[in-house]
C-alpha atoms as a PDB file:
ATOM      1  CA  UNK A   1       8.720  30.570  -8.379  1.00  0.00           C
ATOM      2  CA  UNK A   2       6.732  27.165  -8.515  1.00  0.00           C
ATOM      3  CA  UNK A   3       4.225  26.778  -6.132  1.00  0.00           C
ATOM      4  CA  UNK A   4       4.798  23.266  -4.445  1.00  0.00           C
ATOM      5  CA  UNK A   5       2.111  20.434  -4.728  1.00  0.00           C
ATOM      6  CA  UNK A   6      -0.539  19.857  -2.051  1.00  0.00           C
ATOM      7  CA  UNK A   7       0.431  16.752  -0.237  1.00  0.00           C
ATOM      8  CA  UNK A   8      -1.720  14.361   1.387  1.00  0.00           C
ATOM      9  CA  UNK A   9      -0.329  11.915   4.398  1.00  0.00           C
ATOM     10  CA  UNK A  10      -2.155   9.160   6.162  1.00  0.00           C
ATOM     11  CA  UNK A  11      -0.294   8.853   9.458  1.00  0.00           C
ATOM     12  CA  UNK A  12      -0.891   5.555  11.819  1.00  0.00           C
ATOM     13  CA  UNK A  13       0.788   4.265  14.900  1.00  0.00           C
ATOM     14  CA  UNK A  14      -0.727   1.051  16.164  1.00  0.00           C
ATOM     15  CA  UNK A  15       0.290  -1.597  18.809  1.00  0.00           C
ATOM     16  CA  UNK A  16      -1.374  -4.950  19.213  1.00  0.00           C
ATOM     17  CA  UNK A  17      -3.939  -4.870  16.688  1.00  0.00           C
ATOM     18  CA  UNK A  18      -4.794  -6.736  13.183  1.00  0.00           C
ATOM     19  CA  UNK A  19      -5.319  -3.513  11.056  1.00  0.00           C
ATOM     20  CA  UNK A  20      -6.772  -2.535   7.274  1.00  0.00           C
ATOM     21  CA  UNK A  21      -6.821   0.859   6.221  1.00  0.00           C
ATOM     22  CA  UNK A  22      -8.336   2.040   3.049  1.00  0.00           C
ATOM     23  CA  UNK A  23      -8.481   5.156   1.063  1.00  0.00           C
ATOM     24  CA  UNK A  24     -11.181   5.329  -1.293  1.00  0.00           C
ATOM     25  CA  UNK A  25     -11.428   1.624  -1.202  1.00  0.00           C
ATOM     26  CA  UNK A  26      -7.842   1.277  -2.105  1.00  0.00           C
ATOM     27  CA  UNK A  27      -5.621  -0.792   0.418  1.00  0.00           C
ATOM     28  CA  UNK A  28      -3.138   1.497   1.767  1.00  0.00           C
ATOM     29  CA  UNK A  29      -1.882  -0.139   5.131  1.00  0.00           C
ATOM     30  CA  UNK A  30      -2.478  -3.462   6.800  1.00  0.00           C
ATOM     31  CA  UNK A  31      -0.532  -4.867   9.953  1.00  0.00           C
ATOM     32  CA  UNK A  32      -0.814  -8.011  11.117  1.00  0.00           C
ATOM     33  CA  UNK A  33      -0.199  -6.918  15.351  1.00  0.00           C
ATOM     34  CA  UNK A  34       3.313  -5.686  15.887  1.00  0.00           C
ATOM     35  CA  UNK A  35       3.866  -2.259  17.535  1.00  0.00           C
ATOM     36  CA  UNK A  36       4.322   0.393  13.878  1.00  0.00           C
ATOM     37  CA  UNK A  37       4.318   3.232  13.090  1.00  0.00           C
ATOM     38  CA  UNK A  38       3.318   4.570   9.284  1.00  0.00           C
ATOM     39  CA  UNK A  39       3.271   7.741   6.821  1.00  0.00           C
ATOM     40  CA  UNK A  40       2.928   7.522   3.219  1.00  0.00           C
ATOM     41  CA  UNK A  41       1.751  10.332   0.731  1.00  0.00           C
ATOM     42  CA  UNK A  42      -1.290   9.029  -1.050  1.00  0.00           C
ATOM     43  CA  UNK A  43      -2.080  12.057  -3.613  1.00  0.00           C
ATOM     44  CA  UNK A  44      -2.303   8.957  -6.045  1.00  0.00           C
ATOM     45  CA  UNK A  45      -5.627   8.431  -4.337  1.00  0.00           C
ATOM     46  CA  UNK A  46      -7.172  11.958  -3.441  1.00  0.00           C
ATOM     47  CA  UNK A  47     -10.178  12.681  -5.211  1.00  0.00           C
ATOM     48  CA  UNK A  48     -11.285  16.535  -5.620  1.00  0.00           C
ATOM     49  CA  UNK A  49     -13.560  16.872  -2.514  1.00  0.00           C
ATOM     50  CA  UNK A  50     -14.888  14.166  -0.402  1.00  0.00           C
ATOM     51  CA  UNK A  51     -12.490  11.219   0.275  1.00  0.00           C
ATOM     52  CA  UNK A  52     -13.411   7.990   2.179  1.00  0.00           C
ATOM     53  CA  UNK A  53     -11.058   6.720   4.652  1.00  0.00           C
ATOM     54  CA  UNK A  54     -12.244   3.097   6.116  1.00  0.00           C
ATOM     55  CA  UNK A  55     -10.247   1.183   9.549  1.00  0.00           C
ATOM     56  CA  UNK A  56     -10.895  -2.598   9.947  1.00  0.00           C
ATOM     57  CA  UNK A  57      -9.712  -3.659  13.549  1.00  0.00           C
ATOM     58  CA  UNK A  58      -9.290  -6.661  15.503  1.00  0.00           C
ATOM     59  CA  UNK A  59      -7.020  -7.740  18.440  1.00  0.00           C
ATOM     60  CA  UNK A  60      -4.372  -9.620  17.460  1.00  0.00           C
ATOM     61  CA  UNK A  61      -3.214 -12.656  19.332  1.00  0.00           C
ATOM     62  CA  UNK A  62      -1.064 -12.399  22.255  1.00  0.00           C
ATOM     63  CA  UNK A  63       2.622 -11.335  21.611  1.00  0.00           C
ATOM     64  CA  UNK A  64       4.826 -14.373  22.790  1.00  0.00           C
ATOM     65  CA  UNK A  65       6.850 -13.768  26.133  1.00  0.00           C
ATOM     66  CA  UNK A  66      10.315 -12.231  25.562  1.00  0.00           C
ATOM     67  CA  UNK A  67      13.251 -13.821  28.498  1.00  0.00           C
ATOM     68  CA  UNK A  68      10.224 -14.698  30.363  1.00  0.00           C
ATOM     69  CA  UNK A  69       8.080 -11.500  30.444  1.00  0.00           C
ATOM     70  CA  UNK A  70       4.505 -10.994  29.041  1.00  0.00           C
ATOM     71  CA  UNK A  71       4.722  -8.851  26.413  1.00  0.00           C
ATOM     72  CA  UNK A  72       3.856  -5.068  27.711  1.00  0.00           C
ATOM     73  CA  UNK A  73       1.489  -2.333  26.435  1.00  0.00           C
ATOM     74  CA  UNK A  74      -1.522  -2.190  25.641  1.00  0.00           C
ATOM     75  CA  UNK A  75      -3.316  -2.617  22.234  1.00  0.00           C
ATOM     76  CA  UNK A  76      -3.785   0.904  20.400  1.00  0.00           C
ATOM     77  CA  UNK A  77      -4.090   2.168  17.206  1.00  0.00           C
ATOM     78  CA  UNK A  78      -3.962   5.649  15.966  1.00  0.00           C
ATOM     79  CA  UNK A  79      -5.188   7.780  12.403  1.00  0.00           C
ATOM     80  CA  UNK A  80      -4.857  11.225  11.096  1.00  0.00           C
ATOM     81  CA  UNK A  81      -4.686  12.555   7.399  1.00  0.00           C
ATOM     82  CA  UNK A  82      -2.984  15.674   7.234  1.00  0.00           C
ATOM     83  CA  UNK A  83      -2.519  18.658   4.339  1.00  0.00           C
ATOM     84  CA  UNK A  84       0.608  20.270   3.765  1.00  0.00           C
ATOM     85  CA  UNK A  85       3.140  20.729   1.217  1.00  0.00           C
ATOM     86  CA  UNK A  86       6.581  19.662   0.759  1.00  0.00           C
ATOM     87  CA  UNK A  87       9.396  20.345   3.296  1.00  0.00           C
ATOM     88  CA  UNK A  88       6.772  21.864   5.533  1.00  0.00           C
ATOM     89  CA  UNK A  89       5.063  20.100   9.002  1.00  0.00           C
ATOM     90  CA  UNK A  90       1.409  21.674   9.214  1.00  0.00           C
ATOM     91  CA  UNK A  91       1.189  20.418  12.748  1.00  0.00           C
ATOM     92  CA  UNK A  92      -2.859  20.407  13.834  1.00  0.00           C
ATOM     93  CA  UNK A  93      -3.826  22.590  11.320  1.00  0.00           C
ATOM     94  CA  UNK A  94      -3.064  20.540   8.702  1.00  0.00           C
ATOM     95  CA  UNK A  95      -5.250  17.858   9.924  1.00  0.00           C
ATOM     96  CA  UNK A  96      -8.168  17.124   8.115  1.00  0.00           C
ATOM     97  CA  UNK A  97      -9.070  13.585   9.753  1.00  0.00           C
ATOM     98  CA  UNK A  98      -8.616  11.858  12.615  1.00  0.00           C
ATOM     99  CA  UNK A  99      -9.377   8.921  14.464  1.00  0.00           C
ATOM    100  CA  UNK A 100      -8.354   6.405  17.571  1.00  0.00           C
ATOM    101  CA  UNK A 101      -9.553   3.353  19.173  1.00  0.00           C
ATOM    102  CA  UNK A 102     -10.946   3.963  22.312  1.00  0.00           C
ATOM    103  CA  UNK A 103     -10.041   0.726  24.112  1.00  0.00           C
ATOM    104  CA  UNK A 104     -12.552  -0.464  26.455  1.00  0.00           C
ATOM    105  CA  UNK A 105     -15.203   1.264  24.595  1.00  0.00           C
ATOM    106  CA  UNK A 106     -15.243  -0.419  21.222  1.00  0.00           C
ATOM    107  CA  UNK A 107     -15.282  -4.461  21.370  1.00  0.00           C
ATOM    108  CA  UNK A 108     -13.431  -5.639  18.817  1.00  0.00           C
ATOM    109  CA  UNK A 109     -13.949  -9.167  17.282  1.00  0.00           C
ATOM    110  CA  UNK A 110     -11.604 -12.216  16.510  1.00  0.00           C
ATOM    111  CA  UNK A 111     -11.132 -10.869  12.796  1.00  0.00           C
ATOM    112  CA  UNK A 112     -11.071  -7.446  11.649  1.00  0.00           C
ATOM    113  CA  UNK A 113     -13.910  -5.498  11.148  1.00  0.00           C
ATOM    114  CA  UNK A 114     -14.882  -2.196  10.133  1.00  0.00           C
ATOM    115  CA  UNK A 115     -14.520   0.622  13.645  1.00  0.00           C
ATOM    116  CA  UNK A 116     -14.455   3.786  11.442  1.00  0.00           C
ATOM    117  CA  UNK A 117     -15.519   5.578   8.456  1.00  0.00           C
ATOM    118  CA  UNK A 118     -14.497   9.188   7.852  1.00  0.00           C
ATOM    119  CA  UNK A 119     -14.030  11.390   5.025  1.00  0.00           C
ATOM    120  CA  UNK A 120     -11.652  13.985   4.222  1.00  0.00           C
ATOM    121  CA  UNK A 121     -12.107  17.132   1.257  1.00  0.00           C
ATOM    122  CA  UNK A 122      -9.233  17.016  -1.284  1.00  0.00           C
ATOM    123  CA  UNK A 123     -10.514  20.699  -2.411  1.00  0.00           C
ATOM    124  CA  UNK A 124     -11.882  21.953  -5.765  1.00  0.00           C
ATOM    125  CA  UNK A 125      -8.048  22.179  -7.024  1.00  0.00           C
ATOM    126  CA  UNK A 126      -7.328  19.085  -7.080  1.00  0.00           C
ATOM    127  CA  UNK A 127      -7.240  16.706 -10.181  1.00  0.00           C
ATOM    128  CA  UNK A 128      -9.029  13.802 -10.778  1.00  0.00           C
ATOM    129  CA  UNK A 129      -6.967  10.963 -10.650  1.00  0.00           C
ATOM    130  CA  UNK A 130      -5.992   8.967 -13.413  1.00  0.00           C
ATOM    131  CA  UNK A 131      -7.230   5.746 -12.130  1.00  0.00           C
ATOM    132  CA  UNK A 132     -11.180   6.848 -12.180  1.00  0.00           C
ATOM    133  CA  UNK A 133     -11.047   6.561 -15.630  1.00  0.00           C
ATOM    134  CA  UNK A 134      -9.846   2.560 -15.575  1.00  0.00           C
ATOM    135  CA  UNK A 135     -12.012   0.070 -16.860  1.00  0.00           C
ATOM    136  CA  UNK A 136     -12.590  -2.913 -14.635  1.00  0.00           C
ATOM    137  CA  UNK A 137     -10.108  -5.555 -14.318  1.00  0.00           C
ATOM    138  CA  UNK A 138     -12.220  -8.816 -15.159  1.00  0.00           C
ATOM    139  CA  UNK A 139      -9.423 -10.799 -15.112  1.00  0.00           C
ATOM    140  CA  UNK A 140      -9.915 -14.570 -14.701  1.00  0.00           C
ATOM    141  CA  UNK A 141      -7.702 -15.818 -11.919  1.00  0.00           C
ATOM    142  CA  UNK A 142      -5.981 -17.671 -14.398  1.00  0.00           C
ATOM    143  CA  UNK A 143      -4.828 -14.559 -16.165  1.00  0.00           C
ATOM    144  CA  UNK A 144      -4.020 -13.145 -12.560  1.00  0.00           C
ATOM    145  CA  UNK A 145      -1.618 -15.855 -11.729  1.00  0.00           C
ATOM    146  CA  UNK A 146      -0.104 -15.455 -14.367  1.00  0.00           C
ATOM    147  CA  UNK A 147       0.787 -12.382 -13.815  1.00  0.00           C
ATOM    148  CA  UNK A 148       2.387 -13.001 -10.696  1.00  0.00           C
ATOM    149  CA  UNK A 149       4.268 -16.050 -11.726  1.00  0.00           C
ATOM    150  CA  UNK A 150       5.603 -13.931 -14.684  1.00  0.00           C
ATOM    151  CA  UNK A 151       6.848 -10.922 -12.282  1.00  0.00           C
ATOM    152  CA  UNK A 152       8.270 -13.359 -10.297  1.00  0.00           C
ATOM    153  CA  UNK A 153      10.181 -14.929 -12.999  1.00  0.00           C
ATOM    154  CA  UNK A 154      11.458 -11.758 -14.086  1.00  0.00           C
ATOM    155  CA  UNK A 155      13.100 -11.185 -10.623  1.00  0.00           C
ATOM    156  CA  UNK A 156      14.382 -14.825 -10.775  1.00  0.00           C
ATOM    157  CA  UNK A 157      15.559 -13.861 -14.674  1.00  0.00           C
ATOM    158  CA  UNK A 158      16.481 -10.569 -12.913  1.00  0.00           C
ATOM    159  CA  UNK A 159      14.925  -8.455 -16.270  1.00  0.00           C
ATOM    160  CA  UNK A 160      14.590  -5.488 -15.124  1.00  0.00           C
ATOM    161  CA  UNK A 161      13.609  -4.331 -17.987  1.00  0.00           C
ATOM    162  CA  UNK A 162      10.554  -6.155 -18.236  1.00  0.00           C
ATOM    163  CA  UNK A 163      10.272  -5.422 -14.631  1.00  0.00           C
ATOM    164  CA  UNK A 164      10.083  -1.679 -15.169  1.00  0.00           C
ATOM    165  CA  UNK A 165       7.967  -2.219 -18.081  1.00  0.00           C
ATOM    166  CA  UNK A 166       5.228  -3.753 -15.852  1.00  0.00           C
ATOM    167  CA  UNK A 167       5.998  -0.394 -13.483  1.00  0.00           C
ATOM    168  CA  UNK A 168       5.305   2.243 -16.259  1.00  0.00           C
ATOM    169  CA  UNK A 169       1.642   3.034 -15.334  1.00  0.00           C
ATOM    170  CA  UNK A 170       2.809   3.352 -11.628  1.00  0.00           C
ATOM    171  CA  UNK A 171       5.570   5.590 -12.442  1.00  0.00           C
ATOM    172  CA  UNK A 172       3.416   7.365 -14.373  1.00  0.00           C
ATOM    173  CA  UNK A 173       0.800   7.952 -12.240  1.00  0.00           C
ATOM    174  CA  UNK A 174       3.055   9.042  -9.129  1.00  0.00           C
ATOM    175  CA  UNK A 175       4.695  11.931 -11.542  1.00  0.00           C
ATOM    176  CA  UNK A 176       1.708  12.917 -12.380  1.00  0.00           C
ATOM    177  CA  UNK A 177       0.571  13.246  -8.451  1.00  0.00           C
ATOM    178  CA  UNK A 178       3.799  14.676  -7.067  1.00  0.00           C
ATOM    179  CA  UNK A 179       5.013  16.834 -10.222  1.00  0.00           C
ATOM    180  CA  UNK A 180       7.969  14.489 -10.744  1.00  0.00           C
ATOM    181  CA  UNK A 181       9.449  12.869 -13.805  1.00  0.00           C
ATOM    182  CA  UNK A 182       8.400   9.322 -14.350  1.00  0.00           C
ATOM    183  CA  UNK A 183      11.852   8.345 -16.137  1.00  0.00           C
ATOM    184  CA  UNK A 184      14.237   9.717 -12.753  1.00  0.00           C
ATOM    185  CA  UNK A 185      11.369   6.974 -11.008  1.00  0.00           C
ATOM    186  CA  UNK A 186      11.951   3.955 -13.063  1.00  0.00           C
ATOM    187  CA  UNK A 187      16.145   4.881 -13.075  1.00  0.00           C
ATOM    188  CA  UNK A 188      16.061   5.522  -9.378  1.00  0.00           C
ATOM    189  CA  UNK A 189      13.803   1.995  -9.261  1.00  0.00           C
ATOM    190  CA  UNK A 190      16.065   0.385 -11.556  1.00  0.00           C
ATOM    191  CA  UNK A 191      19.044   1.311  -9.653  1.00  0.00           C
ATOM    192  CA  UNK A 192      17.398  -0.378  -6.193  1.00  0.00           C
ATOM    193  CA  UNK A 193      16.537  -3.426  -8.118  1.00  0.00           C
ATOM    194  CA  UNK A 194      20.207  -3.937  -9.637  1.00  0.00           C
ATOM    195  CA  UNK A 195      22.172  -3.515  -6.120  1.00  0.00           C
ATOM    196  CA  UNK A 196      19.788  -6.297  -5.052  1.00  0.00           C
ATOM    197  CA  UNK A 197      20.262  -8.192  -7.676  1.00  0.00           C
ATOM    198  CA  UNK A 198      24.069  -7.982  -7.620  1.00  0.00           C
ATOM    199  CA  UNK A 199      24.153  -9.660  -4.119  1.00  0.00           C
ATOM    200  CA  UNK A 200      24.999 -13.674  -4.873  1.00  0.00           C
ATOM    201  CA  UNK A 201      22.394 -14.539  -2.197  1.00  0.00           C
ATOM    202  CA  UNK A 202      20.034 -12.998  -3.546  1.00  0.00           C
ATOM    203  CA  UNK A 203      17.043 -15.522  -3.803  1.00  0.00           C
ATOM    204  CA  UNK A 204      13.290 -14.840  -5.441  1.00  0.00           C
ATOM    205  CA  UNK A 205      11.087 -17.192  -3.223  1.00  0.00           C
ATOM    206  CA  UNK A 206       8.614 -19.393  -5.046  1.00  0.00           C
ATOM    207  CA  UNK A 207       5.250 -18.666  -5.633  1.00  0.00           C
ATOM    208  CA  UNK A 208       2.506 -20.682  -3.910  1.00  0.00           C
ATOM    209  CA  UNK A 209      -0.334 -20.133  -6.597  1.00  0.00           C
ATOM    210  CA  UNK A 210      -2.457 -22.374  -4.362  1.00  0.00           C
ATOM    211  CA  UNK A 211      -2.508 -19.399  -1.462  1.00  0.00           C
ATOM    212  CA  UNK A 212      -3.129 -16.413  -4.141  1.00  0.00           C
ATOM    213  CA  UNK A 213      -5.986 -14.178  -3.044  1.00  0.00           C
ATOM    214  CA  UNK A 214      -7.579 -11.096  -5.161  1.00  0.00           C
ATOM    215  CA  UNK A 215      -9.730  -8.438  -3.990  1.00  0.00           C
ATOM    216  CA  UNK A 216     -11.171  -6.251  -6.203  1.00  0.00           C
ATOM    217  CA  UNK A 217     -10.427  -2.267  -5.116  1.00  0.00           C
ATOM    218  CA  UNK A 218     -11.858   0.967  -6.315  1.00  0.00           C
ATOM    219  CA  UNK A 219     -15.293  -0.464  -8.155  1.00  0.00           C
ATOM    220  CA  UNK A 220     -13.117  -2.817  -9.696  1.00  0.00           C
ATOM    221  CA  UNK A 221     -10.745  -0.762 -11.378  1.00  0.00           C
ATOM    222  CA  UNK A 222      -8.255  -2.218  -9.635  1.00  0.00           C
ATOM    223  CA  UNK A 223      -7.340  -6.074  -7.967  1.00  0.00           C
ATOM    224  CA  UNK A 224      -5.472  -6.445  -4.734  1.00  0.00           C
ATOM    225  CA  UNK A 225      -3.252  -9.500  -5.303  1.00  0.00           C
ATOM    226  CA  UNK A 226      -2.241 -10.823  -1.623  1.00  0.00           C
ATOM    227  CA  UNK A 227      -1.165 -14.256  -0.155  1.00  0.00           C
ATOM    228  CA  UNK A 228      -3.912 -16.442   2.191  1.00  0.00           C
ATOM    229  CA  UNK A 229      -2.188 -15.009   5.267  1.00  0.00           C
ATOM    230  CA  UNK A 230      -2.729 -10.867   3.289  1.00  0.00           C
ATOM    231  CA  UNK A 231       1.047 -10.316   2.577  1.00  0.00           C
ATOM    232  CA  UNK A 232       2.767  -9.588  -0.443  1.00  0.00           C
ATOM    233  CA  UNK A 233       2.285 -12.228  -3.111  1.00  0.00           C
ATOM    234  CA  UNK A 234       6.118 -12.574  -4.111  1.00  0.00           C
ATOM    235  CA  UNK A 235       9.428 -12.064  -1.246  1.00  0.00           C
ATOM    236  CA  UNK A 236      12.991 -11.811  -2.298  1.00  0.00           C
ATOM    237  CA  UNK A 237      15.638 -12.309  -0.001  1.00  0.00           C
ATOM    238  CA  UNK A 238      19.403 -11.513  -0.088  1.00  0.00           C
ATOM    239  CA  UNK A 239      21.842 -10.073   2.469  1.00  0.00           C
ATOM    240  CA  UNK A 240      20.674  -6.878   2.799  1.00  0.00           C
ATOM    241  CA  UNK A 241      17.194  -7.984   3.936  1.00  0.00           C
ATOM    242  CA  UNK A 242      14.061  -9.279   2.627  1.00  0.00           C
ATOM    243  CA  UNK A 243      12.381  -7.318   0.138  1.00  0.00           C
ATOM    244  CA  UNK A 244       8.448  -7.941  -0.285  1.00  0.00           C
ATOM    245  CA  UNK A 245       6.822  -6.963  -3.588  1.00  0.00           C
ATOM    246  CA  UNK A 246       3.199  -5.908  -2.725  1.00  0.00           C
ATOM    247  CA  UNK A 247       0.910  -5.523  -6.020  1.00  0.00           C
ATOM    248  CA  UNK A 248      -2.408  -3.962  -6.647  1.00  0.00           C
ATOM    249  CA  UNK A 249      -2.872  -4.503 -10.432  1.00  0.00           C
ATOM    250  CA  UNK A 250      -5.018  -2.354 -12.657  1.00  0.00           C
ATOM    251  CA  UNK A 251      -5.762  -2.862 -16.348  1.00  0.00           C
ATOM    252  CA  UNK A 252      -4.223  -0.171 -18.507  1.00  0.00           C
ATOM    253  CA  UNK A 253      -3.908   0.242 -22.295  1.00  0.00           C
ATOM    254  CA  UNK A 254      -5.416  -3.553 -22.442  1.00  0.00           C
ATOM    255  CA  UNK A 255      -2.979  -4.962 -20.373  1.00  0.00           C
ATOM    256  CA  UNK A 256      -2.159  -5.849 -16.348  1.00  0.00           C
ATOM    257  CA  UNK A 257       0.269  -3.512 -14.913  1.00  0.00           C
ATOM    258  CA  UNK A 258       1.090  -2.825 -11.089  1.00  0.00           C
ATOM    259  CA  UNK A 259      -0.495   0.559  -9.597  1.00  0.00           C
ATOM    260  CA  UNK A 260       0.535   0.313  -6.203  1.00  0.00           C
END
């Protein structure tokens, strides 16, 4: 019988507070105040032995009154990183960091700031990742933009093909992490994008190059492509909802493609 993969979750439930979380200097959850909770398996990211994880905090400006209320509760925030595998809840002993805001104790300022470092050990059985071995970006901005203007038009276009084509490295890497097949990703991906697609409301909205921001992630291997306010550079909308495409960019086989 197979032995099923190692997973690693970051778990967060925060209220009230402007948050960045990082894993190995990769981005994996921001919130800009409102009361969340969050789980996502980042494998992607685990390094064989010691792993960084980094929390930025701030308070976030007062909720607005709701039928003439204050809002209620007050501010938190919440981390662990658990081991376990699939199908399975390790409970505490799967825990292997964790960390919460003591209000009170730690005075946070107007913008976020670091409140915790920690690090985690992904074990002597676990591969390196694939995205060690990326060059740097060094992309101008120019090159960048352009990027995100073409994604964007290929929503607008709605080519999915050239959509998926800027996903393969992605899909790639996440079979690689999880033991799944990269092809059932981009049909499964495919299939999301085309029911969107299909809806005759469904709008791409445009792209204010002015209000682009990159960070550089991971020693540079990868870029963090945000707009001024942190959210996702490009936002479709339709009936079913709004759907925000986030994208952390890496350069792969010469060429920008997303990672994350």
């Amino acid at each position: 019988m197979a032995t099923e993969p190692t997973l690693f979750v970051v778990n967060v439930d925060t209220r009230g507070l402007l948050v960045h979380v990082w894993v190995n200097d990769i981005t994996v959850y921001t919130n800009a105040g409102v009361q969340a909770t969050f789980a996502e398996k980042i494998n992607p990211l685990v390094v064989p032995q010691a792993n960084t994880v980094a929390v930025s905090l701030a308070l976030a400006p007062p909720a607005p009154a709701k039928d003439g209320a204050p809002a209620s509760g007050e501010p938190r925030f919440r981390i662990t990183v658990q081991r376990g595998t699939r199908g399975t809840d390790p409970g505490e002993a799967g825990i292997l960091l964790r960390y919460g805001w003591p209000p009170g104790q730690a005075p946070l300022a107007a913008l976020p700031a670091e409140v915790f470092r920690g690090a985690f050990d992904g074990g002597l059985d676990q591969p390196q990742p694939g995205w060690l071995a990326l060059p740097p970006v060094q992309a101008a901005n120019a090159e960048l933009e352009g990027f995100v203007l073409r994604f964007a038009d290929y929503l607008r276009m709605r080519d999915v093909d050239r959509l998926l084509a800027l996903y393969s490295f992605k899909f790639r890497t996440l079979a690689s992490a999880f033991d799944l097949d990269a092809a059932q990703m981009a049909s499964s991906f495919r299939a999301q994008l085309r029911r969107r697609m299909d809806d005759p409301a469904w709008t791409v909205t445009p792209v204010d190059t002015s209000r682009l921001r990159y960070t550089p992630e991971a020693g540079m291997r990868l870029v963090r492509i945000t707009s001024a306010s942190g959210g996702p550079p490009v936002m479709t909308r339709g009936a079913a909802g709004d759907m925000p495409f986030s994208l952390t960019v890496a350069r792969e086989a010469g060429a920008l493609q997303v990672f994350r």
